[in-house]
Protein backbone atom coordinates (compact mmCIF):
# COMPACT_ATOMS: atom_id res chain seq x y z
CA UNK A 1 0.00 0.00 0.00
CA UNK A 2 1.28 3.40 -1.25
CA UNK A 3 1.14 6.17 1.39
CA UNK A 4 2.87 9.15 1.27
CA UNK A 5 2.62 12.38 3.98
CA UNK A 6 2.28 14.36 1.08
CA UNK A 7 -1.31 13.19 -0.15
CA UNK A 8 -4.30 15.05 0.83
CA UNK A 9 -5.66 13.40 4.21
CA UNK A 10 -9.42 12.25 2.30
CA UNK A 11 -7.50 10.26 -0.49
CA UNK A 12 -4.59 8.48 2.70
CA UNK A 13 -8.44 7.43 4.52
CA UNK A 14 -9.33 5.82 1.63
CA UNK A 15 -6.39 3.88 1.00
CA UNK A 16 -6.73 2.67 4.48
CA UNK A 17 -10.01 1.79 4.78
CA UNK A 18 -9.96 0.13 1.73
CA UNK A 19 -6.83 -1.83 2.70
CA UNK A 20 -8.12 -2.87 5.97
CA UNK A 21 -11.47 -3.98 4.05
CA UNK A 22 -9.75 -6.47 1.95
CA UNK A 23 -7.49 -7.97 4.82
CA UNK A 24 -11.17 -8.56 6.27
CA UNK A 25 -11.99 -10.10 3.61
CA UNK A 26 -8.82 -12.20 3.62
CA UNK A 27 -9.82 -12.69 6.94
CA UNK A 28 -13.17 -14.07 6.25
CA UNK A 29 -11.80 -16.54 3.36
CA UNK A 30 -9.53 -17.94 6.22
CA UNK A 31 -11.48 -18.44 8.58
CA UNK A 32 -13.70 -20.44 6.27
CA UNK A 33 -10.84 -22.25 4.60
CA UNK A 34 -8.67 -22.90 7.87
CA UNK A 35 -5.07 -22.03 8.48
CA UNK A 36 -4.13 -26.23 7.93
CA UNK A 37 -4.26 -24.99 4.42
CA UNK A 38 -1.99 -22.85 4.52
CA UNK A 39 1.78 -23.54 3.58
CA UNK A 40 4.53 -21.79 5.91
CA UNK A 41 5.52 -19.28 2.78
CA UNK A 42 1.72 -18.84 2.93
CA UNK A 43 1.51 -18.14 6.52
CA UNK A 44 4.39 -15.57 6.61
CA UNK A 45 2.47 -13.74 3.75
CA UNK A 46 -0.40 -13.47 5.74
CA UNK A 47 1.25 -12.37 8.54
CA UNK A 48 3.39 -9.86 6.52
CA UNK A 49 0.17 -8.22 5.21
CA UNK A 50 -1.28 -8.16 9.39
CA UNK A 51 1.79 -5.69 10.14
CA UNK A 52 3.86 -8.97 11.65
CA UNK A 53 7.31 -9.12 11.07
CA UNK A 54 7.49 -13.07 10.64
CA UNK A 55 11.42 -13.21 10.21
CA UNK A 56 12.43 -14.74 13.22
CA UNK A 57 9.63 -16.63 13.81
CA UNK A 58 8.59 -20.23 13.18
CA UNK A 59 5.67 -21.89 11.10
CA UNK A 60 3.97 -23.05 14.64
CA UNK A 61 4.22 -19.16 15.57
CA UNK A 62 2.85 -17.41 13.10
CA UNK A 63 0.52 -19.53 12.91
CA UNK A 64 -0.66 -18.70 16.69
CA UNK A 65 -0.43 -15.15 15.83
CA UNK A 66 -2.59 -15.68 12.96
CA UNK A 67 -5.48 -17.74 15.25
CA UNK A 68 -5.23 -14.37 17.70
CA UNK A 69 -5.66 -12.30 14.98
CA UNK A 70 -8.32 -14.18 13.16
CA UNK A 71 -10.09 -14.47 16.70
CA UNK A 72 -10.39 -10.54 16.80
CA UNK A 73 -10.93 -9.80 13.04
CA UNK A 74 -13.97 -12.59 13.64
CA UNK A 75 -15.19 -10.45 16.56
CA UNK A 76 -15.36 -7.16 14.87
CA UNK A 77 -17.90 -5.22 12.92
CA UNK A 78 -16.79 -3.46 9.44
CA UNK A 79 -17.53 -0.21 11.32
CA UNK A 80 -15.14 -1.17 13.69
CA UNK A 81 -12.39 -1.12 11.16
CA UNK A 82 -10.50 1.35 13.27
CA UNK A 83 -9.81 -0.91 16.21
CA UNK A 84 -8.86 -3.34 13.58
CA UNK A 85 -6.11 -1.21 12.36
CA UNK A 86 -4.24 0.22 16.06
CA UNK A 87 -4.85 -3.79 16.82
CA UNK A 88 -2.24 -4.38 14.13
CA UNK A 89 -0.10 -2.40 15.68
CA UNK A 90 -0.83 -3.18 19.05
CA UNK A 91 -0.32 -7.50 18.43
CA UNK A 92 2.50 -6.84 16.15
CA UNK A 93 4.80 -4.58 18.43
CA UNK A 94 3.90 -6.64 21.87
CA UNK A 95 4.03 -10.23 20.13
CA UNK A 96 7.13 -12.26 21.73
CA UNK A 97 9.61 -12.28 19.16
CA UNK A 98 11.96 -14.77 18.87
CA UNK A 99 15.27 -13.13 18.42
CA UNK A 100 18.48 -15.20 16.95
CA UNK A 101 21.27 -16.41 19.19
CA UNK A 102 24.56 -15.00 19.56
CA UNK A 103 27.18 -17.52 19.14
CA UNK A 104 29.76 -17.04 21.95
């Protein structure tokens, strides 16, 4: 998604509302498909596009992360698509991340 500080604010609200409408409806299609569907590339990818940074982190975890966030997405209305968005940020920046050891 293209945003720049320099477009006018009602054109950078509709880029994010639309953007946050189709990861609900990416949302909706998993839920009804199931994450065991899902290959690890694919569940990075979705995790990628949910403001996760899935580097460090195994299949098994983003896959957690993914239930959480699926759990939530499920819970909310589309008029609720602003919780939706600072819960990005919120289960993004506090999720445990698994950083890489330091040989000594």
């Amino acid at each position: 998604m293209f945003l720049s500080p320099h477009m006018p604010s009602f054109i950078l609200r509709h880029r994010i509302r639309s953007h946050i409408m189709e990861i609900r409806h990416l949302d909706q299609a998993l839920n009804s498909l199931g994450l065991h569907e899902l290959s690890e590339d694919e569940l990075r990818n979705a995790c990628y596009v949910r403001g996760l940074n899935s580097v460090h982190l195994n299949a098994a975890e983003c896959k957690d992360w993914l239930i959480k966030w699926l759990q939530l997405s499920k819970k909310l209305k589309d008029s609720e698509a602003s919780l939706l968005l600072h819960s990005m940020v919120l289960l993004s920046t506090n999720y445990l991340k698994k950083l890489p050891e330091k040989s000594k």
